[in-house]
N, C-alpha and C. Protein backbone atom coordinates (compact mmCIF):
# COMPACT_ATOMS: atom_id res chain seq x y z
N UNK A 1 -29.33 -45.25 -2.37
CA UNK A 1 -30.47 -44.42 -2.70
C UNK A 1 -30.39 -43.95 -4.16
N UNK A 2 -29.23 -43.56 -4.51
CA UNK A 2 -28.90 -43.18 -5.90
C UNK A 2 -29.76 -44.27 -7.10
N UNK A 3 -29.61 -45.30 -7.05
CA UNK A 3 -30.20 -46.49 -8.00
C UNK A 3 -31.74 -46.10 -7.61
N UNK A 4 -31.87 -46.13 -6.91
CA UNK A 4 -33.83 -45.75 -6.26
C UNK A 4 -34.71 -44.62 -7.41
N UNK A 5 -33.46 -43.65 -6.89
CA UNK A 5 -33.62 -42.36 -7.78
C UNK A 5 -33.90 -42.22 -9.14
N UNK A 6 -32.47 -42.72 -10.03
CA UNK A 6 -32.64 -42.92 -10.94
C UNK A 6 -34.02 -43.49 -11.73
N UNK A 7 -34.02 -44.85 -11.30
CA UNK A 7 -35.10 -45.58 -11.27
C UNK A 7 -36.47 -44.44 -11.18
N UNK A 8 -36.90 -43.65 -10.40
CA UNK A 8 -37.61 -42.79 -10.60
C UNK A 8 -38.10 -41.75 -11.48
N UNK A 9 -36.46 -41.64 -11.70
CA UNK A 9 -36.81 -40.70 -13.07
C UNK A 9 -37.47 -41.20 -13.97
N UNK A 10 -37.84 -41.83 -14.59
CA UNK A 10 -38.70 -42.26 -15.57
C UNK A 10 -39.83 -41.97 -15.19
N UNK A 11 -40.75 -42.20 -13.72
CA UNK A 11 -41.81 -42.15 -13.43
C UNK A 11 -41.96 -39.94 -13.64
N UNK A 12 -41.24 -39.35 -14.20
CA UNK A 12 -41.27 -37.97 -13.95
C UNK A 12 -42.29 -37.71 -15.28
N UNK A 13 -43.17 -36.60 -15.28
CA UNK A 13 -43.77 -36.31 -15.90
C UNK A 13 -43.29 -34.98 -16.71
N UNK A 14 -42.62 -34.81 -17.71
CA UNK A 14 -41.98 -33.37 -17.52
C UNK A 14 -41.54 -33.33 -19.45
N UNK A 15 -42.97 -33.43 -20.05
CA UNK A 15 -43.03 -33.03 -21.40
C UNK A 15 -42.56 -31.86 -22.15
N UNK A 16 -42.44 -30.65 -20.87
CA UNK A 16 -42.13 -29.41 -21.87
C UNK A 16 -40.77 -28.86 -21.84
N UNK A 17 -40.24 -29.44 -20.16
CA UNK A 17 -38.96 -28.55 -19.98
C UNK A 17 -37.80 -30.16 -20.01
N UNK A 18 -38.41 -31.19 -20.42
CA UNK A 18 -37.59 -32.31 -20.42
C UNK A 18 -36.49 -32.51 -19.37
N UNK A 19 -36.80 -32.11 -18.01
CA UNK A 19 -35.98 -32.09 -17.20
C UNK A 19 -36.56 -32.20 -15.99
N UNK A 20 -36.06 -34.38 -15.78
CA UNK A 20 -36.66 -35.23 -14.81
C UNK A 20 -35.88 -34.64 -13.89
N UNK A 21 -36.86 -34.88 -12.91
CA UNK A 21 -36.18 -34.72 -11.34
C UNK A 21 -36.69 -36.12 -10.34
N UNK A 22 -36.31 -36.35 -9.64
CA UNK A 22 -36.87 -37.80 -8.44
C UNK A 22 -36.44 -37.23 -7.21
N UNK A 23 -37.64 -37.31 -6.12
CA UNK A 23 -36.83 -37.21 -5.11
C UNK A 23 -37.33 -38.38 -4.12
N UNK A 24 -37.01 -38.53 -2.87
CA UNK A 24 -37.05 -39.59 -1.58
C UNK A 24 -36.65 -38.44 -0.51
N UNK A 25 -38.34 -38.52 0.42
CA UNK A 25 -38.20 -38.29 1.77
C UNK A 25 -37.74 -39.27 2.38
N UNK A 26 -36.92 -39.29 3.76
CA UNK A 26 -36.76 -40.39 4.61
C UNK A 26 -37.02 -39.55 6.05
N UNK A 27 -38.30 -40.16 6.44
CA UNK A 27 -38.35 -39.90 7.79
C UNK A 27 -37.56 -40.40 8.86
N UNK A 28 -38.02 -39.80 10.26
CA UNK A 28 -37.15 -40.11 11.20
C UNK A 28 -37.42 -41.59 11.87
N UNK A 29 -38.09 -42.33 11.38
CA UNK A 29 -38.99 -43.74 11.75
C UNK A 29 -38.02 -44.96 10.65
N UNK A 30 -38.06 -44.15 9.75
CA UNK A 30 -37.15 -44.64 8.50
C UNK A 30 -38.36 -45.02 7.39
N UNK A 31 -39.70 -44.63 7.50
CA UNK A 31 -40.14 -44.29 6.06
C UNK A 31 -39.55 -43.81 5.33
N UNK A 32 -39.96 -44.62 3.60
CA UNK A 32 -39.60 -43.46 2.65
C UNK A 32 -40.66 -42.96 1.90
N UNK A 33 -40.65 -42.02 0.98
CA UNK A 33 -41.71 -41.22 0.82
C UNK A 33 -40.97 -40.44 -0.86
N UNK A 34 -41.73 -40.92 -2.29
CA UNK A 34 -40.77 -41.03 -3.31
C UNK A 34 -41.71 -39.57 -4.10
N UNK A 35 -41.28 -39.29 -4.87
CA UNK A 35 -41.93 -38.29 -5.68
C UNK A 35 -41.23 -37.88 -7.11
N UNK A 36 -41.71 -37.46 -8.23
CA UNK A 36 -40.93 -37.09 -8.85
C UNK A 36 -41.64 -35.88 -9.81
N UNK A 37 -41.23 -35.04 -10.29
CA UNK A 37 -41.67 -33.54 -10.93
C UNK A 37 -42.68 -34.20 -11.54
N UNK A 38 -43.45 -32.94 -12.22
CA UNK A 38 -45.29 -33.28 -12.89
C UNK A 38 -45.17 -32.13 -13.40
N UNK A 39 -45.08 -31.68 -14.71
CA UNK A 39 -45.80 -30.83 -15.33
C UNK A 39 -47.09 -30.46 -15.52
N UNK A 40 -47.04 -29.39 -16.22
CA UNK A 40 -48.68 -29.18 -16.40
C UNK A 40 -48.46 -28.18 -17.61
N UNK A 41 -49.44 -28.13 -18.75
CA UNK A 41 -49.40 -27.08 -19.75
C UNK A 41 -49.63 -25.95 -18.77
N UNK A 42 -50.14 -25.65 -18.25
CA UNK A 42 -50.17 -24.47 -17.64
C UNK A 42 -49.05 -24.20 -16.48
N UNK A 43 -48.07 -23.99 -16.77
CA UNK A 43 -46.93 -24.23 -16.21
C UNK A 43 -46.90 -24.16 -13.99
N UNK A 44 -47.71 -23.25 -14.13
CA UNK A 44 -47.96 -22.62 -12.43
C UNK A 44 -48.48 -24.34 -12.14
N UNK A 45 -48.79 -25.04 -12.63
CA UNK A 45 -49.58 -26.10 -12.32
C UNK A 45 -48.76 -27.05 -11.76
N UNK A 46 -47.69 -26.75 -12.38
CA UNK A 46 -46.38 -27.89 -12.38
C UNK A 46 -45.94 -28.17 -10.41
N UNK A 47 -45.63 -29.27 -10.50
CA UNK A 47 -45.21 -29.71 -9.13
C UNK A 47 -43.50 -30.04 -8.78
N UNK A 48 -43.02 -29.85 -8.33
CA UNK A 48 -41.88 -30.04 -8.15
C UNK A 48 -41.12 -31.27 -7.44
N UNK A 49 -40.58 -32.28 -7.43
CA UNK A 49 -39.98 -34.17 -7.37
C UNK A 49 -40.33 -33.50 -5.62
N UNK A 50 -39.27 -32.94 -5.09
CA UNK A 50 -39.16 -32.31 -3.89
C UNK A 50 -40.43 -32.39 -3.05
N UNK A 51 -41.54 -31.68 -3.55
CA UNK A 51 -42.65 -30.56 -2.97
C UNK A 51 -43.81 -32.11 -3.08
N UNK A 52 -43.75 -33.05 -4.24
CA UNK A 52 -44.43 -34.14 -4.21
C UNK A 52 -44.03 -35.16 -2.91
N UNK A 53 -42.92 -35.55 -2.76
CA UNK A 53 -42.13 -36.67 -1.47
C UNK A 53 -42.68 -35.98 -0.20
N UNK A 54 -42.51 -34.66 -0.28
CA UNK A 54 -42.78 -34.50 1.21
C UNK A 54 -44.11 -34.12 1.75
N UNK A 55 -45.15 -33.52 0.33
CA UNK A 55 -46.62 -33.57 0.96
C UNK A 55 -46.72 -34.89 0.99
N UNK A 56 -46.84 -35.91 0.27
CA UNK A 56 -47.01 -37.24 0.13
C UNK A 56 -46.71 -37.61 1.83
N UNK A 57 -45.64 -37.59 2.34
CA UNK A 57 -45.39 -37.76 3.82
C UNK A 57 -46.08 -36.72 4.57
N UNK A 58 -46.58 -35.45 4.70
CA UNK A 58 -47.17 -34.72 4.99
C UNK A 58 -49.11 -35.34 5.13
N UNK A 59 -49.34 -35.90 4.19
CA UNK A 59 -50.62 -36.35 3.74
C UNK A 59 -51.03 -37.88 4.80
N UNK A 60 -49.61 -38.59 5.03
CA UNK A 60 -50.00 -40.04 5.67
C UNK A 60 -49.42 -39.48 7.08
N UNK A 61 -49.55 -38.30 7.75
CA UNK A 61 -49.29 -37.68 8.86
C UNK A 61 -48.26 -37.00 9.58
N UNK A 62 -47.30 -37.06 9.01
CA UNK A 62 -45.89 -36.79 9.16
C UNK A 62 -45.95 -35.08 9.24
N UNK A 63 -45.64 -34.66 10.00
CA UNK A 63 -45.47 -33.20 10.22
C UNK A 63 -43.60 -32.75 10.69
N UNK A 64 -43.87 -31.64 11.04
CA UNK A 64 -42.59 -30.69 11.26
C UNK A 64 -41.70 -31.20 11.96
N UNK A 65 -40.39 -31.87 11.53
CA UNK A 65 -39.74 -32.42 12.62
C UNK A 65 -39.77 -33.68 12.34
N UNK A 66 -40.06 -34.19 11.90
CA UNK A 66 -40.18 -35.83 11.28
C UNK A 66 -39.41 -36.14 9.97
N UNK A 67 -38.85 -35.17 9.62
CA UNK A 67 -38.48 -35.55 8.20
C UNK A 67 -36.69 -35.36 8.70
N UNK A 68 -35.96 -36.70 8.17
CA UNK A 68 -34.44 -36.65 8.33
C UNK A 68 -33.55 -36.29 7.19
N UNK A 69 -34.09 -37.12 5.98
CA UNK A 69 -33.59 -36.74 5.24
C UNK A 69 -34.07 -36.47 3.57
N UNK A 70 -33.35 -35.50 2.60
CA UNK A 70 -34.51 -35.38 1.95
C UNK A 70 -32.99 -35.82 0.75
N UNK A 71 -33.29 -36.61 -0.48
CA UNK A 71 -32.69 -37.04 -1.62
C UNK A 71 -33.18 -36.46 -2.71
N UNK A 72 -32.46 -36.08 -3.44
CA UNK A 72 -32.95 -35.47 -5.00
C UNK A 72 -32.11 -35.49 -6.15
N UNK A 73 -32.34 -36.29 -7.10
CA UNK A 73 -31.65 -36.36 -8.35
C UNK A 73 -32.13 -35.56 -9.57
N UNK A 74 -31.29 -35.04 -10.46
CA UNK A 74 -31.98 -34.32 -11.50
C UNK A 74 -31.30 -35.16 -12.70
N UNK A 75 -31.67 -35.25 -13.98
CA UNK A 75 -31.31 -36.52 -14.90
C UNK A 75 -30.14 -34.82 -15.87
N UNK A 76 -29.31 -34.66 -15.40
CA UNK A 76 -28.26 -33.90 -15.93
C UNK A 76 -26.90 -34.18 -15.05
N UNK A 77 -26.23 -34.10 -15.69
CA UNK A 77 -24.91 -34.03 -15.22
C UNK A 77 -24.14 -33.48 -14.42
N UNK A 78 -25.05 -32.65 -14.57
CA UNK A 78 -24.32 -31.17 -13.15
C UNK A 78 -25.73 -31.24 -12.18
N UNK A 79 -24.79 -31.33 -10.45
CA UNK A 79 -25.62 -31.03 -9.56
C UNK A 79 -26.59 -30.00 -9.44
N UNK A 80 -27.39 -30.14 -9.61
CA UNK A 80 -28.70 -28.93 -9.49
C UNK A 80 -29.39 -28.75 -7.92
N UNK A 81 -29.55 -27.52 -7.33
CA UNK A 81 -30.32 -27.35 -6.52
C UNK A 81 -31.56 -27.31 -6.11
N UNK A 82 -32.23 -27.13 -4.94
CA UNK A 82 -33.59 -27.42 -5.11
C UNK A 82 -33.83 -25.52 -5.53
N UNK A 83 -35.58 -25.78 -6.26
CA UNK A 83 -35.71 -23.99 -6.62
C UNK A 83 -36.11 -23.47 -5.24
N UNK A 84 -36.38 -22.14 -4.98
CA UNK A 84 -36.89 -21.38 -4.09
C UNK A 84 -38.28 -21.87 -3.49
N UNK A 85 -39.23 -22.43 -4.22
CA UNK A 85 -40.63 -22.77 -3.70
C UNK A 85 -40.34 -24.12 -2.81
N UNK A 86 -39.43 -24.87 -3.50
CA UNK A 86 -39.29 -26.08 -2.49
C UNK A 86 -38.07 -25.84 -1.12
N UNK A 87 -37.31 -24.98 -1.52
CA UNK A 87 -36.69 -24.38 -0.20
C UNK A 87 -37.77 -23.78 0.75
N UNK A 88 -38.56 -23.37 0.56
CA UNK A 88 -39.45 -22.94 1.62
C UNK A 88 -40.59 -23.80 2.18
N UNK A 89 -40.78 -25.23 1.45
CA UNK A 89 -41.19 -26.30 2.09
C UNK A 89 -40.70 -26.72 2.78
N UNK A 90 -39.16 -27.15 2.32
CA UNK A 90 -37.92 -28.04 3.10
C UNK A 90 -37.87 -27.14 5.01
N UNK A 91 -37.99 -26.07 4.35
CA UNK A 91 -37.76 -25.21 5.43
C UNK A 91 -38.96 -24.95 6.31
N UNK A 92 -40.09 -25.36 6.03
CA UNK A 92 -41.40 -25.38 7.14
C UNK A 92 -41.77 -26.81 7.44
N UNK A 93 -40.68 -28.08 6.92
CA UNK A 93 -40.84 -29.27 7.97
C UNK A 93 -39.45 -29.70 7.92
N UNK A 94 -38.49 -29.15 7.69
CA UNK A 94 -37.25 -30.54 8.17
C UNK A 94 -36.53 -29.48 9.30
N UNK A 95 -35.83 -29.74 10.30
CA UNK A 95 -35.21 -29.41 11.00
C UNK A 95 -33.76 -28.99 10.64
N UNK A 96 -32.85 -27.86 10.74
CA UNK A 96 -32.09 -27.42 10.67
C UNK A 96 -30.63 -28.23 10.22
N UNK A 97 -30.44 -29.22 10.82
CA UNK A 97 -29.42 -30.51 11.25
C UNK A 97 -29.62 -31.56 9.73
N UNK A 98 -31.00 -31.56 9.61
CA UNK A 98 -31.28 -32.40 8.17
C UNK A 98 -30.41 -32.13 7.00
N UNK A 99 -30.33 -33.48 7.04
CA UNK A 99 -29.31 -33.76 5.49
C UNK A 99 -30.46 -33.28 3.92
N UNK A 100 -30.07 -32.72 3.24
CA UNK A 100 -30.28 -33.03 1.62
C UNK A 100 -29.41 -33.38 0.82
N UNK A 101 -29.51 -33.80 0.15
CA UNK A 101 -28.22 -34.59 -0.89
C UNK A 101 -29.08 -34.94 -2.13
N UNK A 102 -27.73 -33.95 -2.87
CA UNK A 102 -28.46 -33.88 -4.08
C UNK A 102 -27.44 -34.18 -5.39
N UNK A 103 -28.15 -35.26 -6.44
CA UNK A 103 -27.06 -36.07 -7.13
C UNK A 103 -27.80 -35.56 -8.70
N UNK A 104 -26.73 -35.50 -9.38
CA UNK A 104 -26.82 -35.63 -10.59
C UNK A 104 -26.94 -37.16 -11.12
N UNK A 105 -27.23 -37.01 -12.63
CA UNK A 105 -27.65 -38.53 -13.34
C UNK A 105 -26.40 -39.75 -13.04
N UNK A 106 -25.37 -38.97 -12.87
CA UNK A 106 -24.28 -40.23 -12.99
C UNK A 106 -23.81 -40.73 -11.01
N UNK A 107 -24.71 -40.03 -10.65
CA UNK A 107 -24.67 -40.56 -9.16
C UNK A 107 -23.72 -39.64 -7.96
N UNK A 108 -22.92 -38.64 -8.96
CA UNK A 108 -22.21 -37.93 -7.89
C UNK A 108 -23.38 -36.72 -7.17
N UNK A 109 -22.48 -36.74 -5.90
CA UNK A 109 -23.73 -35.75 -5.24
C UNK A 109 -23.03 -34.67 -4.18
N UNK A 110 -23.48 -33.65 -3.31
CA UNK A 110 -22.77 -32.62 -2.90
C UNK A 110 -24.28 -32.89 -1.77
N UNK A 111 -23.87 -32.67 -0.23
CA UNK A 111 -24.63 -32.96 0.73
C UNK A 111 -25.06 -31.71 1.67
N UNK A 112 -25.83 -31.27 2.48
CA UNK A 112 -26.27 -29.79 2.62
C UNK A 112 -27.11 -30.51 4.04
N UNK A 113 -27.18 -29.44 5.04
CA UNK A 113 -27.96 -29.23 5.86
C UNK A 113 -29.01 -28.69 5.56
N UNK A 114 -30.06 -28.68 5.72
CA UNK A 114 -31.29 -27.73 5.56
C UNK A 114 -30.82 -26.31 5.94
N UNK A 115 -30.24 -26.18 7.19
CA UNK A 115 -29.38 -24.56 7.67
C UNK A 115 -28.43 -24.33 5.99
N UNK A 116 -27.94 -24.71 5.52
CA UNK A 116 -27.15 -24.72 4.57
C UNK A 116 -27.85 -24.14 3.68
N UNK A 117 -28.92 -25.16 3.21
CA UNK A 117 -29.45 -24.68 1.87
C UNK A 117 -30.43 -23.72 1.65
N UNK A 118 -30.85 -23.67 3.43
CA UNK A 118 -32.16 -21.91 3.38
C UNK A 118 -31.81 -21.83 4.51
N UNK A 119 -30.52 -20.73 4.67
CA UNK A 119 -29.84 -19.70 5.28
C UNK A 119 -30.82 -18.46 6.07
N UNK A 120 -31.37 -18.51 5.32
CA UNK A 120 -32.55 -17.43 5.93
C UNK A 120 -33.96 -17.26 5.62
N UNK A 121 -34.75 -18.08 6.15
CA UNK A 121 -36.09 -18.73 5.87
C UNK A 121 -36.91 -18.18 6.39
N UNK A 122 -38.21 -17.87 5.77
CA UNK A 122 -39.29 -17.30 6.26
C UNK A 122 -40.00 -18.48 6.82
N UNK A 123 -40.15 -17.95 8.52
CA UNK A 123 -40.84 -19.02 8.96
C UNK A 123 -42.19 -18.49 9.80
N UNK A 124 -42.61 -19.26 10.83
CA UNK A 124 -43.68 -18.57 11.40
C UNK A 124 -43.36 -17.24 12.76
N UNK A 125 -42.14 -16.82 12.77
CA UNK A 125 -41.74 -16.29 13.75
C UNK A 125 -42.48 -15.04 12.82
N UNK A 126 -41.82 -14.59 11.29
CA UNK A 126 -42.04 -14.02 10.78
C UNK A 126 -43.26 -13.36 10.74
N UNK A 127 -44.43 -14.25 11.18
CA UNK A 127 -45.90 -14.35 11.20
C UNK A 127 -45.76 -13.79 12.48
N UNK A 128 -45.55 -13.46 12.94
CA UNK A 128 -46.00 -13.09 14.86
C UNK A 128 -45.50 -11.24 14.92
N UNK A 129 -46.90 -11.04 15.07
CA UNK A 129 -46.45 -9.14 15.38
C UNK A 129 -46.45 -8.90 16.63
C-alpha cells in the first residue's frame, strides 16, 4: 500500500502549507477508495487526504461499518497523525477493531485501532437526551 500512497502524493493539492498527504480507504468487500488533501485559499475550504477516501466511499454507498481499513501517508519524515476533524469522521464510520496505519514519506509506519486513535468520541449516543 505504501508505493500506492506515495504515488498519490503528487495527486495532493496543497499550494500553501506544502504538506502532501494521500490516503486509501479499504472496505470490508476489499474496495479501495484513494484521496489526497485539497487546499483552498480560503483555508476552512481545505479538505483533508483522510475526510476525501472516505466520503468518496461514503458517496458510492458505503456506510458505518463497512470501512476496514483506513491508510495515510504524509510526504515528511516523521509519522504524523490524523487532525481532530478527520478523527471524528474515522469515528462516525469505521468500527472500533479498524486498523489505521499511518506512514511517513520513507514508508515506515506505526498502526492504531480506531479505539486507539479516538479514545473518546462524540458519537450519536451523545445526541440522545
Amino acid at each position: 500500500m505504501k508505493d500506492k500512497l506515495l504515488e498519490l502524493l503528487n495527486n495532493s493539492y496543497s499550494p500553501y502549507s506544502k504538506f502532501r498527504v494521500s490516503a486509501i480507504v479499504e472496505t470490508s468487500d476489499g474496495t479501495l477508495f484513494t484521496g489526497v488533501n485539497i487546499e483552498n485559499a480560503s483555508y476552512g475550504a481545505s479538505v483533508c487526504a483522510e475526510r476525501v477516501a472516505i466520503l468518496k466511499a461514503v458517496s458510492e454507498g458505503y456506510r458505518k461499518g463497512d470501512f476496514k481499513k483506513l491508510y495515510v501517508m504524509v510526504d515528511s519524515p516523521k509519522i504524523s497523525s490524523c487532525c481532530f476533524m478527520c478523527r471524528q469522521v474515522i469515528s462516525e464510520f469505521f468500527n472500533d477493531d479498524a486498523l489505521i496505519i499511518l506512514y511517513n514519506n520513507k514508508g515506515e509506519f506505526a498502526e492504531y485501532t480506531k479505539e486507539e486513535l479516538c479514545p473518546l468520541p462524540f458519537d450519536s449516543k451523545d445526541l440522545e437526551i
